[in-house]
N, C-alpha and C. Protein backbone atom coordinates (compact mmCIF):
# COMPACT_ATOMS: atom_id res chain seq x y z
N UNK A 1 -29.59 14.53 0.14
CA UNK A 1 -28.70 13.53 -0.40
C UNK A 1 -27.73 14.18 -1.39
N UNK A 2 -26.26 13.91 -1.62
CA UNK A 2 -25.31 14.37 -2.52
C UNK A 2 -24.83 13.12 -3.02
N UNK A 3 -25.00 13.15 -4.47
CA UNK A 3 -24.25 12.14 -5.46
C UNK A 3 -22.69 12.04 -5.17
N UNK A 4 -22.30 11.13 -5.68
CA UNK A 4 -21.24 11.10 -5.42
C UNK A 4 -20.07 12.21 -6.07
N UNK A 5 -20.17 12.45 -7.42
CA UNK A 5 -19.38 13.54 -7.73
C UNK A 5 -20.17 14.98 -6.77
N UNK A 6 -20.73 14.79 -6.13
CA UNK A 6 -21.09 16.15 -4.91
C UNK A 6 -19.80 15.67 -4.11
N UNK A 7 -19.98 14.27 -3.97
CA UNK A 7 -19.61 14.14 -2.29
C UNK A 7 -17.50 14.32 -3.00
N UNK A 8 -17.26 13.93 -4.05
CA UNK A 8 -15.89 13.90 -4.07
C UNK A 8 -15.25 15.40 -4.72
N UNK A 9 -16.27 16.01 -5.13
CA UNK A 9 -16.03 17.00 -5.46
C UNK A 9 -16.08 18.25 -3.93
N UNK A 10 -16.70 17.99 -3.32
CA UNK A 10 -16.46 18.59 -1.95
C UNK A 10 -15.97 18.33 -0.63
N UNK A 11 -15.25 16.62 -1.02
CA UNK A 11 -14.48 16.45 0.17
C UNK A 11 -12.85 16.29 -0.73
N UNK A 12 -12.68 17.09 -1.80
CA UNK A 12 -11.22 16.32 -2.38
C UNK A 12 -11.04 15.02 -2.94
N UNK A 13 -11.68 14.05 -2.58
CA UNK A 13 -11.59 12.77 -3.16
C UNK A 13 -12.16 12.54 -4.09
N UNK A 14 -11.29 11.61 -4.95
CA UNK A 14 -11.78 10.75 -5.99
C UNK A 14 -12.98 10.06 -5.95
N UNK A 15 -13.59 9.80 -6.89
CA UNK A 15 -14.94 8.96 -6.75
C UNK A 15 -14.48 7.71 -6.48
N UNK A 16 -13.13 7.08 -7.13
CA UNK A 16 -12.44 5.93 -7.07
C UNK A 16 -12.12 5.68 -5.25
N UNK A 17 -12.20 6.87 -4.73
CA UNK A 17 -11.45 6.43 -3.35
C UNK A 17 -12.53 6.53 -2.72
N UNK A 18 -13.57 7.28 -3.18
CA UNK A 18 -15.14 7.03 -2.38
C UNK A 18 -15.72 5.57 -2.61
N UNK A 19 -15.66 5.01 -3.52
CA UNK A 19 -15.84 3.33 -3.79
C UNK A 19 -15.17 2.59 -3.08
N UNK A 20 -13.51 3.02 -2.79
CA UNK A 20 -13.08 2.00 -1.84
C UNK A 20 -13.24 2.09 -0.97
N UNK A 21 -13.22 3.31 -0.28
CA UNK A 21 -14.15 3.61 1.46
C UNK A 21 -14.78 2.80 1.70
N UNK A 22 -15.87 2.64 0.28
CA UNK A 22 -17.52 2.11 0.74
C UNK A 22 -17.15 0.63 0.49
N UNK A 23 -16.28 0.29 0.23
CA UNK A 23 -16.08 -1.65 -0.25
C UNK A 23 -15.45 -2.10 1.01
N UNK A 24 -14.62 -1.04 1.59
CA UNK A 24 -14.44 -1.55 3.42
C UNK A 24 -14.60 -0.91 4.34
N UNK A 25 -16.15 -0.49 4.05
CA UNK A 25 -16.97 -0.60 5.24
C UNK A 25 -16.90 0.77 5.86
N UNK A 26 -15.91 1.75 5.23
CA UNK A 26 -15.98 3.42 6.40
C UNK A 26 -17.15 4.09 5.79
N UNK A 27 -17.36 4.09 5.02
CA UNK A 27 -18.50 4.71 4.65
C UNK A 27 -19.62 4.22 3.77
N UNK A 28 -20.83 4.60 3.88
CA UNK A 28 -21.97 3.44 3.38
C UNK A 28 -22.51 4.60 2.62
N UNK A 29 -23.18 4.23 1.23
CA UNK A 29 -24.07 5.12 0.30
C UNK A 29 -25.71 4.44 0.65
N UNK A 30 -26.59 5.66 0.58
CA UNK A 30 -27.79 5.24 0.86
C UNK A 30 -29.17 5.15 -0.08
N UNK A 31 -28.08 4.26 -1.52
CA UNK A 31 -28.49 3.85 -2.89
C UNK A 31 -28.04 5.18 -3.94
N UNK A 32 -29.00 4.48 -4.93
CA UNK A 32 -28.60 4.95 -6.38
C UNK A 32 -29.63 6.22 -6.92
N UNK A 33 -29.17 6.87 -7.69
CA UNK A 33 -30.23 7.62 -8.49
C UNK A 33 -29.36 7.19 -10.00
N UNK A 34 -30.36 6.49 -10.69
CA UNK A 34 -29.77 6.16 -11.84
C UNK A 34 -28.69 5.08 -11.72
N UNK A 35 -27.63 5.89 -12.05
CA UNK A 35 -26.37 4.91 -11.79
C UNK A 35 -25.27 5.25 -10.82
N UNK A 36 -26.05 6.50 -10.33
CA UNK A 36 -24.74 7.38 -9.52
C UNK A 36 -25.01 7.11 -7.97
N UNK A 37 -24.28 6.84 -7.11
CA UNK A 37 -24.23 6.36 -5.54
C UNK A 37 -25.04 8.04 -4.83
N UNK A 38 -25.49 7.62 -3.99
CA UNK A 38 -26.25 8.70 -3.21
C UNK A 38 -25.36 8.69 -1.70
N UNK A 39 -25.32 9.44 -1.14
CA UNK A 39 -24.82 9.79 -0.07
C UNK A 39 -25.56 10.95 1.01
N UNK A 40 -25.73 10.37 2.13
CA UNK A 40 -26.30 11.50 3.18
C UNK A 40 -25.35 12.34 3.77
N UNK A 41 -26.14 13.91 3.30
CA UNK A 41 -24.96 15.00 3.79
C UNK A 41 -23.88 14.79 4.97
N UNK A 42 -24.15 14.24 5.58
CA UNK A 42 -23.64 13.31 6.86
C UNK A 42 -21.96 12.87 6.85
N UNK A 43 -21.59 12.44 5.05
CA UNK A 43 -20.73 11.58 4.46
C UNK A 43 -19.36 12.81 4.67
N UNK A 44 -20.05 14.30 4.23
CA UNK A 44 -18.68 14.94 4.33
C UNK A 44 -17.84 14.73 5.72
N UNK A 45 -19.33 14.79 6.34
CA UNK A 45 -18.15 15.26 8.21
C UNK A 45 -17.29 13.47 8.25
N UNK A 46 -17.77 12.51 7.83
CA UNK A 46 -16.85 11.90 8.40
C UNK A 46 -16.32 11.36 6.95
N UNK A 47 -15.90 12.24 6.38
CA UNK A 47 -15.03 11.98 5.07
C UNK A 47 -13.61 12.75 5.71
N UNK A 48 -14.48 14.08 6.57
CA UNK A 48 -13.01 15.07 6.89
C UNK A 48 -12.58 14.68 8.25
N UNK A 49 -13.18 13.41 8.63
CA UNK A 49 -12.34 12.84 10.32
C UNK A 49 -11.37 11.28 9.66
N UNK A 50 -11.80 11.12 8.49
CA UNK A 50 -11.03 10.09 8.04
C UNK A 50 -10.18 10.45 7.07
N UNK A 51 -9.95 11.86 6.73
CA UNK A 51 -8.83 12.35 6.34
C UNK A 51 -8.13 13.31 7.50
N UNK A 52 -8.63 13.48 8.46
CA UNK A 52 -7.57 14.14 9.86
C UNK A 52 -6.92 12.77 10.23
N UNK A 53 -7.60 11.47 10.24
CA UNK A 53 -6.86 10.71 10.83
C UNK A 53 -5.74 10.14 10.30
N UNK A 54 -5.75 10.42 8.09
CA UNK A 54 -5.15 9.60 7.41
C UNK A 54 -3.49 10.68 7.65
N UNK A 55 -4.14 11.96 7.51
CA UNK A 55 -2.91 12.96 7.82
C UNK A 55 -2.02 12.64 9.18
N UNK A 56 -2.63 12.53 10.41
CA UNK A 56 -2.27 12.07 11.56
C UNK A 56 -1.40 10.84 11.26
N UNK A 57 -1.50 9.92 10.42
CA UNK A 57 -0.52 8.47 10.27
C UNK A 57 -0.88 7.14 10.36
N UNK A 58 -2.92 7.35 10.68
CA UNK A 58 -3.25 6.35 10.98
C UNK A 58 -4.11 5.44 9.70
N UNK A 59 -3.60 3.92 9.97
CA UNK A 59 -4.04 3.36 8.54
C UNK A 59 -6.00 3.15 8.28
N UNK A 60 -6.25 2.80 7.27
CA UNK A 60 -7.31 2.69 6.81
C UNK A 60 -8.13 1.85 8.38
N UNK A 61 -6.92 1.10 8.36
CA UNK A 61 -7.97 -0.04 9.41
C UNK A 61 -8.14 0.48 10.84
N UNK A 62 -6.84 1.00 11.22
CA UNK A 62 -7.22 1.77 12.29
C UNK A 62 -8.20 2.56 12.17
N UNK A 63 -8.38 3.58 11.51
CA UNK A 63 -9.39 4.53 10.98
C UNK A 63 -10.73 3.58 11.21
N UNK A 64 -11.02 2.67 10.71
CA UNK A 64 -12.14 1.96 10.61
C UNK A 64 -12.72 1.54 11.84
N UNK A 65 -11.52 1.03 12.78
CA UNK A 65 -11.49 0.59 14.05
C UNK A 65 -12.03 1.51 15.24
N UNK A 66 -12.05 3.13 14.43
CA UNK A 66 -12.78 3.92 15.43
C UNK A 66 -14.30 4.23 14.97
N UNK A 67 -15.28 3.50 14.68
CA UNK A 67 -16.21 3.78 14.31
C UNK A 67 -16.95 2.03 14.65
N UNK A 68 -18.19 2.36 15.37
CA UNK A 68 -19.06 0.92 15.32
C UNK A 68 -19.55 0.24 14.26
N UNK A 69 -20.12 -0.82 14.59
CA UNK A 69 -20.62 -1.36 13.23
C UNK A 69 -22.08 -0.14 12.89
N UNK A 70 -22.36 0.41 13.35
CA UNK A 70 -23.30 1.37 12.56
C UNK A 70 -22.97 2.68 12.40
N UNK A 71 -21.57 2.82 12.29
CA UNK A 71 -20.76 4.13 11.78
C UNK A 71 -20.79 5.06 12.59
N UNK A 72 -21.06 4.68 13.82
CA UNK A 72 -21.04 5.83 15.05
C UNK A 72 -19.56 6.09 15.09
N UNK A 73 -18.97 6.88 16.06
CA UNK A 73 -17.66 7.02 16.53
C UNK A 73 -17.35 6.00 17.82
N UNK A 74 -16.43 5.69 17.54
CA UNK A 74 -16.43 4.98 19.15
C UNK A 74 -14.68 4.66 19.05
N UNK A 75 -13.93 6.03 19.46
CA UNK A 75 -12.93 6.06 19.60
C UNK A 75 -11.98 5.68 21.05
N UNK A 76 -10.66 4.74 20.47
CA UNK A 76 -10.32 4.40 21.77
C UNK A 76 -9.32 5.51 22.41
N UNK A 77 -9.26 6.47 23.07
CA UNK A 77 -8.73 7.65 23.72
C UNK A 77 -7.16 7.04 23.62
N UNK A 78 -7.08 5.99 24.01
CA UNK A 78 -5.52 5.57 24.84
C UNK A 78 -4.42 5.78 23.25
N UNK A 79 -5.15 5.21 22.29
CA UNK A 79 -4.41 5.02 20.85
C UNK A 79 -4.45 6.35 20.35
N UNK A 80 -5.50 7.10 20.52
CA UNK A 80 -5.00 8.47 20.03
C UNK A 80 -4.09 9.11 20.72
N UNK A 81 -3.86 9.22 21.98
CA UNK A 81 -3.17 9.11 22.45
C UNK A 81 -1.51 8.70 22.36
N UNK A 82 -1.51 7.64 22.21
CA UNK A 82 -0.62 7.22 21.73
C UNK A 82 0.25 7.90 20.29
N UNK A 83 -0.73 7.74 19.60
CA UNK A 83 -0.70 8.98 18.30
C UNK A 83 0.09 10.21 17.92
N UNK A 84 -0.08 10.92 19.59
CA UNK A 84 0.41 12.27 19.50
C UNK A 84 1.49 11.89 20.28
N UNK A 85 1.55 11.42 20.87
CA UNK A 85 3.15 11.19 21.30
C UNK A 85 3.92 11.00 19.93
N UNK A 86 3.16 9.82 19.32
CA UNK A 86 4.25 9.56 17.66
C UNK A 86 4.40 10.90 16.84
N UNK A 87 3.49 11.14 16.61
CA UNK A 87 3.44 12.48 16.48
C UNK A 87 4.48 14.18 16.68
N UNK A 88 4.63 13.77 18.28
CA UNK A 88 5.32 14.71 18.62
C UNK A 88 6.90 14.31 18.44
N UNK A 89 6.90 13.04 18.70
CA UNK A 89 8.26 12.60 18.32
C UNK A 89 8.99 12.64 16.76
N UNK A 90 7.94 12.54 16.34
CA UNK A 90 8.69 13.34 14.74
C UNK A 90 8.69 14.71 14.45
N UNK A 91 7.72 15.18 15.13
CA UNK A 91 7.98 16.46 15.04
C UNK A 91 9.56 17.24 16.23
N UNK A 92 10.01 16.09 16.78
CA UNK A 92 11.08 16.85 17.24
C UNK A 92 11.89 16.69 16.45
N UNK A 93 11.88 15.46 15.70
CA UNK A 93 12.97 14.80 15.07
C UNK A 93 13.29 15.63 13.48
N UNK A 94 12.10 16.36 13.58
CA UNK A 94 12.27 17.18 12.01
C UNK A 94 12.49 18.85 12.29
N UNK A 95 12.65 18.91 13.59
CA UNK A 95 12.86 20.50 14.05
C UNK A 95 14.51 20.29 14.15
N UNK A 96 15.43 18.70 14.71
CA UNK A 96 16.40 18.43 14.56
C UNK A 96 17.17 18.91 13.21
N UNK A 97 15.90 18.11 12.40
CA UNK A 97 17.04 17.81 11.05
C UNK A 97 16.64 19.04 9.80
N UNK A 98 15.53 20.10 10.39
CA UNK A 98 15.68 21.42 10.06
C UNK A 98 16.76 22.34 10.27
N UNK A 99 16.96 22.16 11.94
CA UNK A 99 18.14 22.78 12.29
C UNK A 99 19.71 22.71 11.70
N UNK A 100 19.75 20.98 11.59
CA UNK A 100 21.19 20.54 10.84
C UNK A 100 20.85 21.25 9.55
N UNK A 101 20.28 21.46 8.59
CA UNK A 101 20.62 21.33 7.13
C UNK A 101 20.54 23.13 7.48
N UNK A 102 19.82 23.81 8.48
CA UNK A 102 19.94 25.50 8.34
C UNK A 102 21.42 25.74 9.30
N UNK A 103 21.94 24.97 9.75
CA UNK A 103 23.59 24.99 10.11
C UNK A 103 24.62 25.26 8.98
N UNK A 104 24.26 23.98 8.19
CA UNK A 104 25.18 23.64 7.18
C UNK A 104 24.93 24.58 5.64
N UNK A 105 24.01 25.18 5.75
CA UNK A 105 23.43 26.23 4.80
C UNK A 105 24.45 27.05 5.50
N UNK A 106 24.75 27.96 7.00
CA UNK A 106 24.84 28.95 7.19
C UNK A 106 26.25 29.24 7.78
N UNK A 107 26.85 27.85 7.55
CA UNK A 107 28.30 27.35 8.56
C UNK A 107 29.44 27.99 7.71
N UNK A 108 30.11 28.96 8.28
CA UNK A 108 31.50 29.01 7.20
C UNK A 108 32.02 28.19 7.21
N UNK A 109 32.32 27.04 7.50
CA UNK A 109 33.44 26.02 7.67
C UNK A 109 33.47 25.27 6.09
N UNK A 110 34.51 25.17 5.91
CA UNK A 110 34.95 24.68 4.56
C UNK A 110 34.38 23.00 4.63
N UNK A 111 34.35 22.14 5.49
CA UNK A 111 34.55 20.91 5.76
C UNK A 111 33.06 21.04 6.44
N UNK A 112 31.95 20.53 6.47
CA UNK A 112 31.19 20.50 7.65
C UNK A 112 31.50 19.41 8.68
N UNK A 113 32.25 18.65 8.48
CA UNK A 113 32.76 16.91 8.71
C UNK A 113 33.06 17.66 10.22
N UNK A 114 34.06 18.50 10.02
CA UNK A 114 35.04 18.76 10.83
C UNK A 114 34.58 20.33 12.11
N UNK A 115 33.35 20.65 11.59
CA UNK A 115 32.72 21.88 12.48
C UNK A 115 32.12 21.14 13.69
N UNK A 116 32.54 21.03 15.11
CA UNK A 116 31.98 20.59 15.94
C UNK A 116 30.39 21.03 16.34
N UNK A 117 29.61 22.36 16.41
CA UNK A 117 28.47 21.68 15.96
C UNK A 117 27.65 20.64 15.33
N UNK A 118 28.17 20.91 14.14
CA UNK A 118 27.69 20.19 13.14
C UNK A 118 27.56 18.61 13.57
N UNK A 119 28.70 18.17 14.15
CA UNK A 119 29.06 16.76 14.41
C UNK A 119 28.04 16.54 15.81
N UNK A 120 27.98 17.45 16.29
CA UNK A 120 27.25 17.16 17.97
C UNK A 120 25.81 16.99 17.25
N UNK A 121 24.94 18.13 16.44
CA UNK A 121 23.85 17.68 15.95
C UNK A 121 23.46 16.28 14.95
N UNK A 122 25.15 16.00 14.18
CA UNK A 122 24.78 14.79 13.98
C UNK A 122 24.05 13.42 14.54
N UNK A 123 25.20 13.71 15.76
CA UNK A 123 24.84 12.65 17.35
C UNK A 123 23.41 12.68 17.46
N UNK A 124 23.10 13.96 17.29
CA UNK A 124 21.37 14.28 18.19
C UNK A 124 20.35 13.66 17.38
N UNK A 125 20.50 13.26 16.16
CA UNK A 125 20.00 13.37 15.28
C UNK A 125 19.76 11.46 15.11
C-alpha cells in the first residue's frame, strides 16, 4: 500500500488532484492509516494511463468512460481511434504554422504581405 503523498509524489500529482480523481470515481483508495488515504501499488499504472489520456485531449469523463464500474479497462477502440486522427490533424496543422513563422523568420522580403509564398501558406493554413 502507498499513502497518498507516495502516490502524488510518484505520479506528479497533487494530493488535491488525487482527491478529485477519487470523488469521481477514476480512482478508489483502499482506506486510511491515520488520516492519510492508502492506495494499492496498482494506483500508479493507472494514474500514468489517465495522464496519457489527459495529454492525448481526452476529458476527465471520457477518461472515466474507459474503465468499468470495477476499474478494469474497457476501452472503446473506435474513439481512440478517432483520437489519433484528431490528433494527427493538429499535428499537421502545427507543422503548417511552424513552417509559416520559420518562412517569415527567414524571408528577405521587406513586406511579408506581399511574398507569394508566404500568402500561399497563409491559404494552407
Amino acid at each position: 500500500m502507498l499513502d497518498i503523498g507516495t502516490v502524488a509524489k510518484q505520479s506528479g500529482l497533487n494530493s488535491s488532484a488525487l482527491r478529485y480523481y477519487e470523488s469521481i470515481g477514476l480512482i478508489h483508495s483502499a482506506g486510511r492509516k491515520g488520516l492519510r488515504r492508502q492506495y494499492p501499488k496498482e494506483v500508479l499504472q493507472k494514474l500514468a494511463l489517465i495522464n496519457l489520456g489527459r495529454k492525448a485531449g481526452l476529458s476527465l469523463d471520457e477518461i472515466r468512460g474507459m474503465f468499468d464500474e470495477s476499474g478494469d479497462l474497457n476501452i472503446d477502440r473506435q474513439a481512440l481511434l478517432d483520437k489519433v486522427d484528431d490528433i494527427e490533424r493538429s499535428i499537421r496543422q502545427l507543422i503548417c504554422i511552424k513552417d509559416s513563422l520559420l518562412h517569415v523568420a527567414n524571408c528577405p522580403a521587406k513586406d511579408h504581405l506581399q511574398c507569394p509564398s508566404f500568402q500561399k501558406m497563409l491559404k494552407e493554413l
